[in-house]
C-alpha atoms as a PDB file:
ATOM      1  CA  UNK A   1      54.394  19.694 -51.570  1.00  0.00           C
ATOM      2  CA  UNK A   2      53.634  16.756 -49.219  1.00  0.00           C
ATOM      3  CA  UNK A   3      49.939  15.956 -47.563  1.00  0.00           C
ATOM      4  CA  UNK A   4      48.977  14.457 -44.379  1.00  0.00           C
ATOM      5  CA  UNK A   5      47.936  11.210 -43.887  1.00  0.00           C
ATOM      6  CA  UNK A   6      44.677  11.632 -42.587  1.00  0.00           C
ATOM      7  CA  UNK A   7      42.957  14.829 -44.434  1.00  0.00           C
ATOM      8  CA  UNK A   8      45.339  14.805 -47.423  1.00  0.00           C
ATOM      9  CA  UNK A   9      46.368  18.719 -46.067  1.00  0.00           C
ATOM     10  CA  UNK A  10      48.965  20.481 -47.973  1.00  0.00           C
ATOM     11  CA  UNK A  11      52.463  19.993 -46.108  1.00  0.00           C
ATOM     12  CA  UNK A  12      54.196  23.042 -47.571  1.00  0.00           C
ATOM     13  CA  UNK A  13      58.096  22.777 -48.109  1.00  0.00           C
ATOM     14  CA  UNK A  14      60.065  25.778 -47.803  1.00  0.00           C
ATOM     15  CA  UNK A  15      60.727  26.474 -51.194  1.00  0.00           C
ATOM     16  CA  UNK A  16      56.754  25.986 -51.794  1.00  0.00           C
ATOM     17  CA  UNK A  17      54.827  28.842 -52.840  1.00  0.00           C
ATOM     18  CA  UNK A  18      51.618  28.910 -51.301  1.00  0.00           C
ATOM     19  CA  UNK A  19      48.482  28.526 -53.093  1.00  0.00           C
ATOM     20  CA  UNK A  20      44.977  30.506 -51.861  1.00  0.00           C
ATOM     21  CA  UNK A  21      43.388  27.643 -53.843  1.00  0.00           C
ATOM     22  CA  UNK A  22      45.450  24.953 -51.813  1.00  0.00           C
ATOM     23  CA  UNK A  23      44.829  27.079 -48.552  1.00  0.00           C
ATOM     24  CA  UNK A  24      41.144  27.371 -49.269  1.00  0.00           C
ATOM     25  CA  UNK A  25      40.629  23.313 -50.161  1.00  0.00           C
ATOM     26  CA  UNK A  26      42.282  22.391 -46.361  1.00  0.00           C
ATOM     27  CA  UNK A  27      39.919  24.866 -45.018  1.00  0.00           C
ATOM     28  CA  UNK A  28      37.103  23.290 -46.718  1.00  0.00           C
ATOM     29  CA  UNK A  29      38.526  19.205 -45.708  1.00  0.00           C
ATOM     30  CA  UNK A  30      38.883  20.828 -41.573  1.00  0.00           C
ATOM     31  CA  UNK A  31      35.669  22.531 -41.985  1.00  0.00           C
ATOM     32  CA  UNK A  32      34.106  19.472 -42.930  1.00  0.00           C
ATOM     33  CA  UNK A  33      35.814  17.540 -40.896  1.00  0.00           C
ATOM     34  CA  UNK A  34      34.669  19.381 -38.092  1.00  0.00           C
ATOM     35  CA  UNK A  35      30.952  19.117 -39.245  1.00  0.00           C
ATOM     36  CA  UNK A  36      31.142  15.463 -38.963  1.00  0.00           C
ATOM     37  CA  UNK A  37      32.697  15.409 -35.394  1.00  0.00           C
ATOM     38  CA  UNK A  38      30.468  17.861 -34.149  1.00  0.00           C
ATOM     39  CA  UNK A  39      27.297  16.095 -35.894  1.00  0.00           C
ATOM     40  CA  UNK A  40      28.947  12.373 -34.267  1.00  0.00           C
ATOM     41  CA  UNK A  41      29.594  14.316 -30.714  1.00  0.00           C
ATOM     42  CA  UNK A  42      25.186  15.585 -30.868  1.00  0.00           C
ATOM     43  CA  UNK A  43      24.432  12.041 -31.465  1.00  0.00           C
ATOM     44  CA  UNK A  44      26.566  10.421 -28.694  1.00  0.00           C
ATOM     45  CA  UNK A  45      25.056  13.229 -26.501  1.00  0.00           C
ATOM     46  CA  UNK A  46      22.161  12.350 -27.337  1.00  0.00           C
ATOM     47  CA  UNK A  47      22.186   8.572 -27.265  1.00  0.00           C
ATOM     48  CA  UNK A  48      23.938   9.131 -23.669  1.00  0.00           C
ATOM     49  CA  UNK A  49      21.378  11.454 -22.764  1.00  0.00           C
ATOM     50  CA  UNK A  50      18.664   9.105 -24.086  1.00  0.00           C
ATOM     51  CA  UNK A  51      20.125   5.576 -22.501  1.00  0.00           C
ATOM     52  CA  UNK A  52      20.486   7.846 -19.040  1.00  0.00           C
ATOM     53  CA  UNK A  53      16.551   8.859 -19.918  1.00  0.00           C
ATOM     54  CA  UNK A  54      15.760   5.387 -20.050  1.00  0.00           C
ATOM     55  CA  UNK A  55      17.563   4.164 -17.025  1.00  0.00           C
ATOM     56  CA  UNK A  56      16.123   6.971 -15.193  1.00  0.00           C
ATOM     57  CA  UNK A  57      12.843   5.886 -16.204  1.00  0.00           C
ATOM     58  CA  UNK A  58      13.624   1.985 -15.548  1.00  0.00           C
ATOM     59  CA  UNK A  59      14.371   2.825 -11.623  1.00  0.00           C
ATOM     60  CA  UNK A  60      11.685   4.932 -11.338  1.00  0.00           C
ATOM     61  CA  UNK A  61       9.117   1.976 -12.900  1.00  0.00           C
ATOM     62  CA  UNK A  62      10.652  -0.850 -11.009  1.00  0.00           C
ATOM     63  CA  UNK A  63      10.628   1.898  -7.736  1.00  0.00           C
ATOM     64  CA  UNK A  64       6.548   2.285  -8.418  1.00  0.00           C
ATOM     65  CA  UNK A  65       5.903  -1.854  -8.963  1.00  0.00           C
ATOM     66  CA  UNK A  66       7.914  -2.508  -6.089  1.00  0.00           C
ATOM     67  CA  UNK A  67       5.879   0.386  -4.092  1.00  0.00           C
ATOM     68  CA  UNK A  68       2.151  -0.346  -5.571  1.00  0.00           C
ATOM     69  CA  UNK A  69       3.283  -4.720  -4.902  1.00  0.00           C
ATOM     70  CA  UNK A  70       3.679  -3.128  -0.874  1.00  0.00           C
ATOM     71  CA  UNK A  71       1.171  -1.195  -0.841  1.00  0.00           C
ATOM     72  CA  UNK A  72      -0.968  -3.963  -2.459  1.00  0.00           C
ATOM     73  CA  UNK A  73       0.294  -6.299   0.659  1.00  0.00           C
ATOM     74  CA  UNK A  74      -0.648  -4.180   2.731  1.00  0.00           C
ATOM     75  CA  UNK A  75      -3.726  -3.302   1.526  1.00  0.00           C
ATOM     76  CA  UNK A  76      -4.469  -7.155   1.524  1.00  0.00           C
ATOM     77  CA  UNK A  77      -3.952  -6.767   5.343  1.00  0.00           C
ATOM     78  CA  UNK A  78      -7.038  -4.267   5.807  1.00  0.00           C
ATOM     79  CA  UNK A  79     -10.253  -4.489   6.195  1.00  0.00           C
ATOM     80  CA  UNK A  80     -10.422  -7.611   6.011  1.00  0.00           C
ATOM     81  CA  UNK A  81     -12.398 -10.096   8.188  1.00  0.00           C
ATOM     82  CA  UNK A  82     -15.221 -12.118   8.244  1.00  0.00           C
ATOM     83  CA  UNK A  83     -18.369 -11.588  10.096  1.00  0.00           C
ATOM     84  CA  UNK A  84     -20.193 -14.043  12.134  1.00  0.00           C
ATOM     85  CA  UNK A  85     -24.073 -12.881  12.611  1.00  0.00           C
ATOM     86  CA  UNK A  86     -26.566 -14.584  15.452  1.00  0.00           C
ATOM     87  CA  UNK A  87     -30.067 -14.015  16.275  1.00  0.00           C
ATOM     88  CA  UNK A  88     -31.277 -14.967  19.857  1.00  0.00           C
ATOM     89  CA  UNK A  89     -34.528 -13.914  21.795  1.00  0.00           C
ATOM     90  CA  UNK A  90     -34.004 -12.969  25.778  1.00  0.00           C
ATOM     91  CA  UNK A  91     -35.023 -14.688  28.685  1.00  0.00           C
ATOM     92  CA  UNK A  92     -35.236 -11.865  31.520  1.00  0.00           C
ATOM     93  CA  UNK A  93     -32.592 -13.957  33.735  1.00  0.00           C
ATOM     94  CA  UNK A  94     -29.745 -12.374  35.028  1.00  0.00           C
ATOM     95  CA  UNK A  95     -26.982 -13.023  37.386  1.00  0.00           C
ATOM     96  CA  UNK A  96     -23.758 -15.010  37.401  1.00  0.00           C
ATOM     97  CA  UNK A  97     -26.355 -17.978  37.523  1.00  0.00           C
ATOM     98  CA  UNK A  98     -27.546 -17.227  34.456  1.00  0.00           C
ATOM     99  CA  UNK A  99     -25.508 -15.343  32.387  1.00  0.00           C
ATOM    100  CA  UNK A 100     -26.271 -14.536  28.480  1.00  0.00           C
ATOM    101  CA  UNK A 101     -25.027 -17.294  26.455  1.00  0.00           C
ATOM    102  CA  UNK A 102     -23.912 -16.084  23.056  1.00  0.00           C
ATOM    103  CA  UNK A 103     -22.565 -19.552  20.989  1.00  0.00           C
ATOM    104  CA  UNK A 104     -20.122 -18.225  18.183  1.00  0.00           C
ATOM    105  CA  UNK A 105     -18.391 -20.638  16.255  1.00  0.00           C
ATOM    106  CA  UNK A 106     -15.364 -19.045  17.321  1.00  0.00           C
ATOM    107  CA  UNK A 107     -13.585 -16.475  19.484  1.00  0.00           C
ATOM    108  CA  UNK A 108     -14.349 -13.058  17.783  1.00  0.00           C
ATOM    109  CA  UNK A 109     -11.680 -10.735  17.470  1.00  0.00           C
ATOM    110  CA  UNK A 110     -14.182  -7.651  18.029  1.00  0.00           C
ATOM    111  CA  UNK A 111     -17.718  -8.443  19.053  1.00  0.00           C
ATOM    112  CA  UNK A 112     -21.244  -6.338  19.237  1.00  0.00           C
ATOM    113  CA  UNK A 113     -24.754  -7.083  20.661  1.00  0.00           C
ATOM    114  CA  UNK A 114     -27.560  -4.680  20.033  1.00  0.00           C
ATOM    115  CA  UNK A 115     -31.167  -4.920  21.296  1.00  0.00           C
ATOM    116  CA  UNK A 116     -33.658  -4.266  24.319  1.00  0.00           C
ATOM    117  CA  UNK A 117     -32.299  -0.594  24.430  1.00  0.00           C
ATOM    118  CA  UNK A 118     -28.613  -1.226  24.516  1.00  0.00           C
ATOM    119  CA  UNK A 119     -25.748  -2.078  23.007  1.00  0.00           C
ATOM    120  CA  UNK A 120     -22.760  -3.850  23.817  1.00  0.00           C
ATOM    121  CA  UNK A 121     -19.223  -4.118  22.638  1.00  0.00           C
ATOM    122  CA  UNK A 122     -15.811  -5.467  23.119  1.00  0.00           C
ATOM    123  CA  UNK A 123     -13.284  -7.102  22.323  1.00  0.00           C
ATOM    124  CA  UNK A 124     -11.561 -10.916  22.615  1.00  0.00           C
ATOM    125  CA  UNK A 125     -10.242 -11.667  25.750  1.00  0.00           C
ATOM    126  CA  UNK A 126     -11.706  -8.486  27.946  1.00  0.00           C
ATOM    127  CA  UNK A 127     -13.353  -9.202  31.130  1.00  0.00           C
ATOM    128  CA  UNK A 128     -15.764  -6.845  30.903  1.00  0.00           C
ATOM    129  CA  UNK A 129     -17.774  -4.910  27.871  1.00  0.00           C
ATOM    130  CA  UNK A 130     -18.970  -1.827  27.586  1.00  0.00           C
ATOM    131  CA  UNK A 131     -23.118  -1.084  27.657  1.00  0.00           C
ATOM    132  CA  UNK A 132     -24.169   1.972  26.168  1.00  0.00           C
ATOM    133  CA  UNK A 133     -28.185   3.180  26.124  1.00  0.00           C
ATOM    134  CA  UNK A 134     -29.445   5.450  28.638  1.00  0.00           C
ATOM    135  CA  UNK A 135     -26.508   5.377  30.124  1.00  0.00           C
ATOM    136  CA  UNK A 136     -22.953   3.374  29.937  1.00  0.00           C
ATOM    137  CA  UNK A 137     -22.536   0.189  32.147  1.00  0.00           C
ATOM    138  CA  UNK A 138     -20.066  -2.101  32.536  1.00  0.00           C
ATOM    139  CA  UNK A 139     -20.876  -5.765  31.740  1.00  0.00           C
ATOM    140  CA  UNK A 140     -18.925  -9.300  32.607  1.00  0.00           C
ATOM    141  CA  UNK A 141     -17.914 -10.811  29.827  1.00  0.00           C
ATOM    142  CA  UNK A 142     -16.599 -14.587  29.823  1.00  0.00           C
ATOM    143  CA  UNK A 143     -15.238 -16.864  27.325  1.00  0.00           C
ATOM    144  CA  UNK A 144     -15.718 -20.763  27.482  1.00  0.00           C
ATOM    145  CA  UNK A 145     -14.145 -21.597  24.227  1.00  0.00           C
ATOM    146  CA  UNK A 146     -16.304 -19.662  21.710  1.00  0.00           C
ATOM    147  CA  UNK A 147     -19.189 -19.190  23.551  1.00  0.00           C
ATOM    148  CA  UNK A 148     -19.370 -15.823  25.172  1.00  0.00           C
ATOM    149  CA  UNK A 149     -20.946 -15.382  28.654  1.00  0.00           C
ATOM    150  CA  UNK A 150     -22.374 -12.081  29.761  1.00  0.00           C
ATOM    151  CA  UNK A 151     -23.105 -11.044  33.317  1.00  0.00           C
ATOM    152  CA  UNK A 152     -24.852  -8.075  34.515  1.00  0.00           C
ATOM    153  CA  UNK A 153     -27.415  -7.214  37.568  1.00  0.00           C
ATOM    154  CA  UNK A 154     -29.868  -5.661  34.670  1.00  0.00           C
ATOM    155  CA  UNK A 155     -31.252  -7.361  31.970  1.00  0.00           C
ATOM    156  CA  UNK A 156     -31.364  -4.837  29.992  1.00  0.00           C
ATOM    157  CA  UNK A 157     -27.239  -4.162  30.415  1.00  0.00           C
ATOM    158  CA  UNK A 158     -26.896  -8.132  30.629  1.00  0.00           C
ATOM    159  CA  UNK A 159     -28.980  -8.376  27.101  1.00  0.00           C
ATOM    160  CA  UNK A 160     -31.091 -10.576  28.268  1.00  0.00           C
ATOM    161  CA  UNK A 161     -34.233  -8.892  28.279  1.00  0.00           C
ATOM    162  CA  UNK A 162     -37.514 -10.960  28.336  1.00  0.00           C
ATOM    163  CA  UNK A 163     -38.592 -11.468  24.588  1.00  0.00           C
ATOM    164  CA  UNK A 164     -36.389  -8.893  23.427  1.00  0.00           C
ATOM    165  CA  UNK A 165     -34.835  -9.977  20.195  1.00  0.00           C
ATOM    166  CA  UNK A 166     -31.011  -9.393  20.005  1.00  0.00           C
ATOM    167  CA  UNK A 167     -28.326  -9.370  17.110  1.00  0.00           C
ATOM    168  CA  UNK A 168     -24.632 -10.497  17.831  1.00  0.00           C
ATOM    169  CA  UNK A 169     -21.907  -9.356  15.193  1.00  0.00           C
ATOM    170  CA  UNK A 170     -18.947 -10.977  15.764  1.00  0.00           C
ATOM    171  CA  UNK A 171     -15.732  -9.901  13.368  1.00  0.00           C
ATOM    172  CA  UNK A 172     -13.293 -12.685  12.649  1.00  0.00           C
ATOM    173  CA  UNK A 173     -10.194 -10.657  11.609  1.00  0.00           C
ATOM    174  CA  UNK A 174      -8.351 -12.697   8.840  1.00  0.00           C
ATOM    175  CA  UNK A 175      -4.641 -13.525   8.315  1.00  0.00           C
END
């Protein structure tokens, strides 16, 4: 009888007689055999399953810092500004000849006055401002570099009135 070259399997010649014992032992090597390719096959599967796990997992961190490192820009972008606050005392003048001087050290981006009753708000570069108290008004509103120049034909609108003490906000947005 001759055996193969890989399991040592009986190779039966024709005059062989066959053996249960011999037909038994190759059952045992293939069974065996068998084990230890399914057992190999579960490990690659796993190990496949486990490295495509992990790469899953890799894009999905590297998609979350590259989302939160946005978000954080972005975030960096809000809220953000400074604030500019003045104190001044009105006069009771009003009129294009003497409008309400208000000296920030520069331009606002948004502005706000309160006092005398009223309060007034903008923002940069409007010629006009809005005056709310009893009732809403429109107000002139100037720039000479930073200084901002109101104008009304009230001084309460005009926030200007006489010994009324007023509070300027000015928000500097930042970059």
């Amino acid at each position: 009888m001759n055996r193969t070259a890989n399991y040592n399997l009986c190779q039966f010649e024709p005059g062989d007689q066959v053996q249960r014992t011999d037909f038994n032992a190759d059952n045992a090597k293939l069974d065996a055999a068998l084990a230890e390719h399914a057992g190999s096959l579960s490990r690659l599967s796993g190990q496949v399953a486990g490295k495509a796990e992990q790469t899953a997992l890799t894009a999905e961190a590297n998609a979350r810092k590259s989302a939160v490192t946005a978000l954080n820009q972005q975030l960096a972008l809000k809220g953000n500004c400074q604030m500019e606050i003045l104190t001044y005392t009105g006069n009771g003048l009003i009129g294009a000849g003497n409008p309400t001087r208000i000296p920030f050290t520069r331009p606002p981006d948004w502005f706000i006055i309160l006092g005398g009753g009223y309060l007034v708000m903008e923002t940069r570069g409007s010629k006009s401002a809005v005056a709310m108290g009893s009732q809403f008004k429109t107000v002139q509103a100037s720039w000479s570099g930073s200084q901002l120049s109101l104008v009304s034909d009230n001084p309460s609108t005009q926030m200007c009135v006489s010994n009324a003490r007023y509070l300027a906000l000015g928000l500097h947005m930042l970059e």
